[in-house]
Protein backbone atom coordinates (compact mmCIF):
# COMPACT_ATOMS: atom_id res chain seq x y z
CA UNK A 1 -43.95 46.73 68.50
CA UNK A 2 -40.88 44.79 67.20
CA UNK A 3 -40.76 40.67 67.91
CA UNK A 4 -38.62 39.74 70.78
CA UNK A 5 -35.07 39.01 70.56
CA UNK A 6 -34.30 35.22 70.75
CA UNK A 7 -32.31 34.05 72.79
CA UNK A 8 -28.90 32.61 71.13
CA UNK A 9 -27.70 29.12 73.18
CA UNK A 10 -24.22 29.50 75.04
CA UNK A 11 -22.13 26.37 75.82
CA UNK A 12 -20.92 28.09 79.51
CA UNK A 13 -20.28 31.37 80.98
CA UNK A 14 -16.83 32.90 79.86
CA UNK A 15 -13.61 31.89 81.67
CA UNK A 16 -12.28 35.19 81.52
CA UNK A 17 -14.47 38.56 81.60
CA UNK A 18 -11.98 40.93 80.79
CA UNK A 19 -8.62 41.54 78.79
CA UNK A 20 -6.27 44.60 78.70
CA UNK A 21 -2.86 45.22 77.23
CA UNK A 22 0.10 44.61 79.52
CA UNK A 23 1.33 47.95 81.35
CA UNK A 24 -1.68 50.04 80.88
CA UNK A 25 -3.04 51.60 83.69
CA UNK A 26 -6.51 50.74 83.53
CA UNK A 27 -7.75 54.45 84.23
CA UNK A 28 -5.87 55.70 80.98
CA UNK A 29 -7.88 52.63 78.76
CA UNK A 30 -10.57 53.35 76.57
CA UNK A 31 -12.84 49.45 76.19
CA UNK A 32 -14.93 47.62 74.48
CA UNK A 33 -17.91 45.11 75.11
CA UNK A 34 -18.15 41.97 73.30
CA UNK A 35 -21.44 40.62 74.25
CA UNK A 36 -21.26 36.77 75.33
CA UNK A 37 -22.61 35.53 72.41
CA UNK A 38 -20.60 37.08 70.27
CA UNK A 39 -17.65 34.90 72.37
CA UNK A 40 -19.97 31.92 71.51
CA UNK A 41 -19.72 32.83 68.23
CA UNK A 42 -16.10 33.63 67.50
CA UNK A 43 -15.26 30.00 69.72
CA UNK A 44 -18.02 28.17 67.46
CA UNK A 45 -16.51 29.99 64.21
CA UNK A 46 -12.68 30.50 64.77
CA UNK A 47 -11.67 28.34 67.60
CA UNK A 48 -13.63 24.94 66.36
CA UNK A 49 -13.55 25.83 63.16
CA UNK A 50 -17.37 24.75 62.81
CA UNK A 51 -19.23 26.33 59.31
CA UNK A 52 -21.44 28.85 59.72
CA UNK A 53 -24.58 26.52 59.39
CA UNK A 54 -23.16 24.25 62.04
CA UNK A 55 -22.31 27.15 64.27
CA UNK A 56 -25.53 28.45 63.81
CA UNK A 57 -27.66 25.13 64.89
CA UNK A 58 -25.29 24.89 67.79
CA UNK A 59 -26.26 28.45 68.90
CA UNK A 60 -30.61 27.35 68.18
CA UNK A 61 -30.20 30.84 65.51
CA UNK A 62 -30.37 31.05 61.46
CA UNK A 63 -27.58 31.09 59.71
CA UNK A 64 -27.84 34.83 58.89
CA UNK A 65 -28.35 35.54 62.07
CA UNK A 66 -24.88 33.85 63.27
CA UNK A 67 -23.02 35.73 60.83
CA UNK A 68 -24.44 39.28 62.12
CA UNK A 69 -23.22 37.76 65.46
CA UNK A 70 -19.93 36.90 64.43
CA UNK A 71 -19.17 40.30 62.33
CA UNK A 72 -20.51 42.17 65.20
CA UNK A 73 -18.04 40.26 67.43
CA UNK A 74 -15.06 39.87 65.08
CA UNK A 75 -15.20 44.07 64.56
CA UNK A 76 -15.38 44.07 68.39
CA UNK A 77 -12.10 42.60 68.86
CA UNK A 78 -10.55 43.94 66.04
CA UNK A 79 -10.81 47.27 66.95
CA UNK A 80 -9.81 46.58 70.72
CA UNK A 81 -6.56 45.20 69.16
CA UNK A 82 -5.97 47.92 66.53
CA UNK A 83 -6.64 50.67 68.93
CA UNK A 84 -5.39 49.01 72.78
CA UNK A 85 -8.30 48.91 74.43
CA UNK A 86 -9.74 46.58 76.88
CA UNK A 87 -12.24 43.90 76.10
CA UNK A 88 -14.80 43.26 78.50
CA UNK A 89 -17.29 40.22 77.98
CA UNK A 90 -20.85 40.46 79.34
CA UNK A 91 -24.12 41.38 78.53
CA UNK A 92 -26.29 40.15 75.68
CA UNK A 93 -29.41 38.11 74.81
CA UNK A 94 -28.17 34.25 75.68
CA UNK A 95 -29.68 31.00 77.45
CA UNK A 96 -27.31 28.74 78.80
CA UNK A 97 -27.19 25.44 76.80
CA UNK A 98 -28.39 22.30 78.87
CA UNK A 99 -29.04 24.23 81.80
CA UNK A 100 -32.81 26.06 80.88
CA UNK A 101 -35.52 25.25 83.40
CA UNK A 102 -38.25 24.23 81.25
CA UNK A 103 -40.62 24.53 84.08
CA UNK A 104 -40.53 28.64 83.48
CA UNK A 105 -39.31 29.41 79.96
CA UNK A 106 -39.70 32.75 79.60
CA UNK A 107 -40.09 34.14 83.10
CA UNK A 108 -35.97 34.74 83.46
CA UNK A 109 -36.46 33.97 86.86
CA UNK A 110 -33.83 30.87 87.30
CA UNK A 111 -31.02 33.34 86.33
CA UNK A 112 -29.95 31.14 84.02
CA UNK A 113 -31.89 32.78 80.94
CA UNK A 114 -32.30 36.28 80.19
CA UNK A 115 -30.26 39.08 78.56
CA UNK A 116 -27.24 37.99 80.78
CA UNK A 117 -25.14 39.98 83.33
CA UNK A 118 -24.61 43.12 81.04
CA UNK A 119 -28.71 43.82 80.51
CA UNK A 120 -27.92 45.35 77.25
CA UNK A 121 -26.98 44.37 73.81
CA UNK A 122 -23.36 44.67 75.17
CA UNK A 123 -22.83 47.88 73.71
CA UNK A 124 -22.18 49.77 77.23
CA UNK A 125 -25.33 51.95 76.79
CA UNK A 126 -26.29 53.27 80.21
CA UNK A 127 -23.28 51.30 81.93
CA UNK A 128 -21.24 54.22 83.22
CA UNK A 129 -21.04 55.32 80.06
CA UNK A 130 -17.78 57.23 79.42
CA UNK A 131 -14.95 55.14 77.76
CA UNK A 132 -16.66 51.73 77.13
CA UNK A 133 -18.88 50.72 74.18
C-alpha cells in the first residue's frame, strides 16, 4: 500500500478558477487542470521569484518534490497557451496555510484540509471526462 500523499501548504484559495482565450465559445474549447498547488507553486517560483528551496519550505514539501510540482504545473500552462485551451484551477492535495484546525488533523472534516475542491490530482479523471485533463 503506497504512503499517503502530503499535503503541500497553500497561502489562499485562487482568485480566479478559470481562464479561456477571448472569443472562444466555451463549447468548442478543449481545457486543462492545473491543480492548486501547482498555482502555489508557479506564484512561489515565477511570480516572487523565491528559489526552489525557499519555495519548497514555504509549501512544508522537499525540494524535489516542489520542482515535480512546478514542472507538472509549468507544462500545464504551457500547453493551454500553445494549444488555446482553457485553464481551470482546482483539485489537488493542499492544506490551507494558517488556517488548519489542529484539533482534527487528519480527519478533513473542517473543509479546510483535504484533496481540495477537484478530489483528484487535478488531472480531470472521472470529472466529466471528455475535453478536460
Amino acid at each position: 500500500m503506497p504512503r499517503p500523499r502530503k499535503h503541500r501548504m497553500v497561502r489562499a484559495q485562487p482568485v480566479a478558477t478559470f481562464y479561456k482565450p477571448q472569443g472562444v465559445p466555451l463549447h468548442n474549447l478543449q481545457g486543462a487542470i492545473l491543480p492548486v498547488e501547482g498555482l502555489e507553486a508557479l506564484r512561489l517560483a515565477d511570480a516572487q521569484g523565491l528559489d526552489q528551496a525557499e519555495a519548497a519550505e514555504q509549501m512544508g514539501i522537499s525540494r524535489a518534490t516542489f520542482c515535480r510540482v512546478l514542472a507538472e504545473a509549468r507544462s500545464v500552462v504551457a500547453r493551454a497557451l500553445s494549444q488555446g485551451w482553457a485553464i481551470r484551477i482546482e483539485g489537488g492535495d493542499y492544506r490551507l496555510a494558517g488556517q488548519v484546525d489542529e484539533a482534527v488533523p487528519e480527519a478533513g472534516i473542517n473543509g479546510r484540509e483535504g484533496r481540495g475542491r477537484g478530489g483528484g490530482r487535478g488531472r480531470g479523471g472521472g470529472r466529466g471526462g471528455g475535453r478536460w485533463g
